[in-house]
Protein backbone atom coordinates (compact mmCIF):
# COMPACT_ATOMS: atom_id res chain seq x y z
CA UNK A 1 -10.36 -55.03 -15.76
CA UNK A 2 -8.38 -52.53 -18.62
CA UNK A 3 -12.11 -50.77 -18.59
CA UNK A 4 -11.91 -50.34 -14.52
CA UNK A 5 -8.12 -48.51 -15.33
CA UNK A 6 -8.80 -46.88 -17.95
CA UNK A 7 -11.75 -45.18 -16.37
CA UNK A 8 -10.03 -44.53 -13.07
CA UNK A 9 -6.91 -42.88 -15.34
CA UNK A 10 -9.75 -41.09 -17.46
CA UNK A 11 -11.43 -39.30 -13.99
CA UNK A 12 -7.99 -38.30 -12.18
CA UNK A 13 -6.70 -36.91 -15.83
CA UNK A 14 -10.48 -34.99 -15.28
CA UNK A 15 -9.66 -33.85 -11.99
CA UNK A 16 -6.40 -32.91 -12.45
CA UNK A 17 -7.72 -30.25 -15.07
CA UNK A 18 -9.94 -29.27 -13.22
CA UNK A 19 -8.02 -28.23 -10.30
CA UNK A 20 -5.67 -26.37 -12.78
CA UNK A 21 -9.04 -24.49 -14.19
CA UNK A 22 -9.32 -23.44 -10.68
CA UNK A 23 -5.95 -22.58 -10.02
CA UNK A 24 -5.97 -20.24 -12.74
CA UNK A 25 -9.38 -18.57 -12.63
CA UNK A 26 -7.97 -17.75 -8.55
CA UNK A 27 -4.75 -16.58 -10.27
CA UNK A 28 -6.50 -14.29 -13.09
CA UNK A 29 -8.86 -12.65 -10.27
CA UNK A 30 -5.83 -12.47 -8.33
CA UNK A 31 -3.79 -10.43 -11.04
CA UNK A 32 -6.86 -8.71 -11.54
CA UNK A 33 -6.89 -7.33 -8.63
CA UNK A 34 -3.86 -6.41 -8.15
CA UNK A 35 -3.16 -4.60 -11.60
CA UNK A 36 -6.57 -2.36 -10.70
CA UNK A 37 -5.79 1.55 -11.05
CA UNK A 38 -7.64 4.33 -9.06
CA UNK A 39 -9.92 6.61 -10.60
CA UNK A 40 -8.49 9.48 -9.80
CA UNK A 41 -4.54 8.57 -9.04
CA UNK A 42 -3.88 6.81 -11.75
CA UNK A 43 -1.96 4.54 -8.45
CA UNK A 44 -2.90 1.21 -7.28
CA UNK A 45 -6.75 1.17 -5.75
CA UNK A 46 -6.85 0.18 -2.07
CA UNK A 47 -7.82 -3.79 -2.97
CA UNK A 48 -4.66 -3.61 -4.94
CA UNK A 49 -2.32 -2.02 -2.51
CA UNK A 50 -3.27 -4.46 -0.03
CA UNK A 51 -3.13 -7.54 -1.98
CA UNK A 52 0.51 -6.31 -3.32
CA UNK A 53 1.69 -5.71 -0.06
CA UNK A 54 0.40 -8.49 1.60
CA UNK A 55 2.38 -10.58 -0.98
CA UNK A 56 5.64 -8.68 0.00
CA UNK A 57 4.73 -8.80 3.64
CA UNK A 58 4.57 -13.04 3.52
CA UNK A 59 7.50 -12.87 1.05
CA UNK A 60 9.64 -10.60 3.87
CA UNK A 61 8.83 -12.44 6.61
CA UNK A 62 9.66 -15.88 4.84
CA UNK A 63 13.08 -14.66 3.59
CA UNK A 64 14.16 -12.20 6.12
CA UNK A 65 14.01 -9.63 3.12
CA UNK A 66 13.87 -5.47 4.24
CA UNK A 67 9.96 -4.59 3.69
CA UNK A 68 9.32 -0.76 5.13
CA UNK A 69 4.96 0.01 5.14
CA UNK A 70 4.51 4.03 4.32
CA UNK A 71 1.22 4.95 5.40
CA UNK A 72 1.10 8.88 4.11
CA UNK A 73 -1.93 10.80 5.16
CA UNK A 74 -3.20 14.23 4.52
CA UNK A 75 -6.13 15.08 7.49
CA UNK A 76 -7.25 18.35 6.31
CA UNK A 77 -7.87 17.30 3.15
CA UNK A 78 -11.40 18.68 2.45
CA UNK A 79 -14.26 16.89 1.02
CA UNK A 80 -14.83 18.97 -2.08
CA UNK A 81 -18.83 20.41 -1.53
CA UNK A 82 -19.09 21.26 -5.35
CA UNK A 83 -18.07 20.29 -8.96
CA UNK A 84 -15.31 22.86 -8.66
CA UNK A 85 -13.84 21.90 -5.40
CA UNK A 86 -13.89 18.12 -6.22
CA UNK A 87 -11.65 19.04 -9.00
CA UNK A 88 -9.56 21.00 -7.48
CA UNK A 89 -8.90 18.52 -4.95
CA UNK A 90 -8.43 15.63 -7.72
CA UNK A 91 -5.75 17.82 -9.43
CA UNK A 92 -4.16 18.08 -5.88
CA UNK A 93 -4.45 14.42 -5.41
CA UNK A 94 -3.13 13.67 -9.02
CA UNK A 95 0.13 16.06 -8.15
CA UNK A 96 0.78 14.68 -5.25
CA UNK A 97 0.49 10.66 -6.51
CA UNK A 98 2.94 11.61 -9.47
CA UNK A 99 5.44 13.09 -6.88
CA UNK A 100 5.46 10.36 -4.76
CA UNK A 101 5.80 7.89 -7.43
CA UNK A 102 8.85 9.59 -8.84
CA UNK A 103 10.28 9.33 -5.87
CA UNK A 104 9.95 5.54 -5.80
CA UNK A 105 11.40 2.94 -7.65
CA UNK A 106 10.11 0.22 -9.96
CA UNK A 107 10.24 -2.80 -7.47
CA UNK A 108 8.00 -0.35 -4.50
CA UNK A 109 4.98 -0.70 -4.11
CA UNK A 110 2.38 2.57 -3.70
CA UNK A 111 -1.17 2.73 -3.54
CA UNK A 112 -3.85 5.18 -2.98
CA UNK A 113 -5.84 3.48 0.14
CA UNK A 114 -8.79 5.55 1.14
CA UNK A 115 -9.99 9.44 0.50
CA UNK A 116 -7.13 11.37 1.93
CA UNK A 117 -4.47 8.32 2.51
CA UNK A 118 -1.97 6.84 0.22
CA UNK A 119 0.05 3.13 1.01
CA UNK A 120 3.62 2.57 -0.04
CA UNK A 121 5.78 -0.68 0.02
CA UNK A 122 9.44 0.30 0.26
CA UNK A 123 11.08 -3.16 -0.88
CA UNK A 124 14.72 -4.30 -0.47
CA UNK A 125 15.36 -1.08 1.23
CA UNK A 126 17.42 -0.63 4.64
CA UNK A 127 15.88 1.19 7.92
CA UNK A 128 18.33 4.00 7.18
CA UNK A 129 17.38 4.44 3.37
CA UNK A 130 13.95 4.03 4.26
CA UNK A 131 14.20 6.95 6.82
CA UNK A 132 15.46 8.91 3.59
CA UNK A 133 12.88 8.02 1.65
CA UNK A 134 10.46 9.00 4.29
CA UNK A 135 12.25 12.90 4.43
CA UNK A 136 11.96 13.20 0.80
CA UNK A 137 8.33 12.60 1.09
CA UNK A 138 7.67 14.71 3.60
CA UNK A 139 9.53 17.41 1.36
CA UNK A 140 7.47 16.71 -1.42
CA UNK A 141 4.34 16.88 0.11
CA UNK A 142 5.12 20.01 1.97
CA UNK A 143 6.20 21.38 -1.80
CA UNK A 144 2.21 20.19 -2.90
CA UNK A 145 0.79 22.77 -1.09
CA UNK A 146 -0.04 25.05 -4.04
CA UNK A 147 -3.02 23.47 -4.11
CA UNK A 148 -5.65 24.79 -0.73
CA UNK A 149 -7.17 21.32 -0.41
CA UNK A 150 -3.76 19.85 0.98
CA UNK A 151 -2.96 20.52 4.41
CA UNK A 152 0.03 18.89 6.64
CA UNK A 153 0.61 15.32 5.68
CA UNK A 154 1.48 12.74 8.09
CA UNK A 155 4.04 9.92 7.35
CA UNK A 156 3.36 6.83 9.73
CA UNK A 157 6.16 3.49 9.16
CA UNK A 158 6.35 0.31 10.40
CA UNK A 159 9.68 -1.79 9.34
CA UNK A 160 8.54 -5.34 8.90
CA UNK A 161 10.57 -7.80 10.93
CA UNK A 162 10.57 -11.27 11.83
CA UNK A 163 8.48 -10.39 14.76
CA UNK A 164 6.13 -8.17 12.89
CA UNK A 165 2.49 -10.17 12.84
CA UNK A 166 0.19 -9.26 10.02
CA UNK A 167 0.16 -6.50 7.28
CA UNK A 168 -3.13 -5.63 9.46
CA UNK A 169 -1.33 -5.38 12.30
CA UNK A 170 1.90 -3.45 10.65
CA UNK A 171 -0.86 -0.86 9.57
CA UNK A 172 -2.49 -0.02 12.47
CA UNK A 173 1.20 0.59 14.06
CA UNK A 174 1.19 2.99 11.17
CA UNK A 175 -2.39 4.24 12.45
CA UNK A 176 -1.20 4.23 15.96
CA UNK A 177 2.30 6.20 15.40
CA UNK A 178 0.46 9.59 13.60
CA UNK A 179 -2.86 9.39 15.65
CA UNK A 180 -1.40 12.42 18.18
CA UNK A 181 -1.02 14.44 15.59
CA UNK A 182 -4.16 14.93 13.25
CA UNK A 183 -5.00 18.06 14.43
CA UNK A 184 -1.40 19.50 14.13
CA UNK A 185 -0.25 22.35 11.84
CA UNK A 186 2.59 20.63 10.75
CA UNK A 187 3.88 17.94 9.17
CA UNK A 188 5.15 15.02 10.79
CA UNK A 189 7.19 10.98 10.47
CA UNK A 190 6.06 9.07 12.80
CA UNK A 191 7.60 5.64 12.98
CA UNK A 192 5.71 2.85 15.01
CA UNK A 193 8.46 1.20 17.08
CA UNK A 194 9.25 4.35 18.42
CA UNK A 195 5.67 5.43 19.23
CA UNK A 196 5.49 1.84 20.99
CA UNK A 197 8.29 2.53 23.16
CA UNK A 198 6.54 5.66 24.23
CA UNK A 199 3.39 3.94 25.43
């Protein structure tokens, strides 16, 4: 009978460490991901960005904390055709990622999320400081055009709310809000309630 125990104590104490071994292998990936750099950036790669924001995203929604999604994207950015042009465009790139992160602080979250399109996570900020933010962005990428590669940038936000879905959905209001304008000349913020409202 003590054998019958002592075996059935001996196989949960077994399973029990394995589930932790599992637990943190997901957790390790998980940080893994999220602490991966871009190439070129030196910012947060797309799986990164995502995962990070994500996490803020289900964090906001469950606490009713201020979460503002910065889609910024430059659509004549041209695809470099030689060695020379590709680096030229990189150094553009690399400018541009190192103003934007000084204008962010420590607890944001900013990303570089495809070619010519960077992600940012304004946390614990208010609409109205958010719509500050969003200025001074537009100011600082208007400032990056020393280099020929960057054209007009395009600043699309969604403010996370308790009615807000998904992160994929929140992004694809960001999508939605600069779509008119990719062919303009100029630079524009674009905020995704407001191009709702217009629909």
């Amino acid at each position: 009978m003590l054998d019958v125990v002592f075996l059935i104590v001996i196989l949960l104490l077994l399973i029990s460490i394995a589930f932790l071994l599992i637990q943190n292998h997901r957790q390790r990936t998980l940080i893994k991901s999220i602490s991966t750099l871009d190439s070129v950036t030196q910012l947060k790669s797309s799986t990164s960005v995502i995962e990070e924001l994500d996490i803020m995203f289900q964090s906001a929604k469950r606490y009713h904390l201020p979460l503002t999604i910065i889609m910024l994207k430059l659509p004549k950015l041209k695809s470099p055709d030689d060695e020379q042009s590709l680096e030229s465009t990189n150094k553009a790139l690399q400018f541009l990622a190192n103003k934007v992160s000084q204008l962010l602080r420590t607890t944001d979250i900013v990303g570089r999320f495809s070619y010519n399109c960077f992600l940012i996570g304004l946390t614990h900020t208010n609409t109205h400081d958010a719509r500050a933010v969003n200025e001074r962005l537009l100011e600082q990428t208007n400032n990056a055009k020393i280099f020929d590669t960057l054209g007009p940038s395009l600043i699309g936000v969604a403010h996370i709310s308790s009615e807000s879905k998904s992160l994929k959905h929140s992004l694809k209001l960001c999508v939605d809000a600069i779509k008119p304008f990719e062919d303009s000349s100029e630079s524009h913020v674009e905020y995704a309630h407001e191009a709702i409202s217009k629909n």
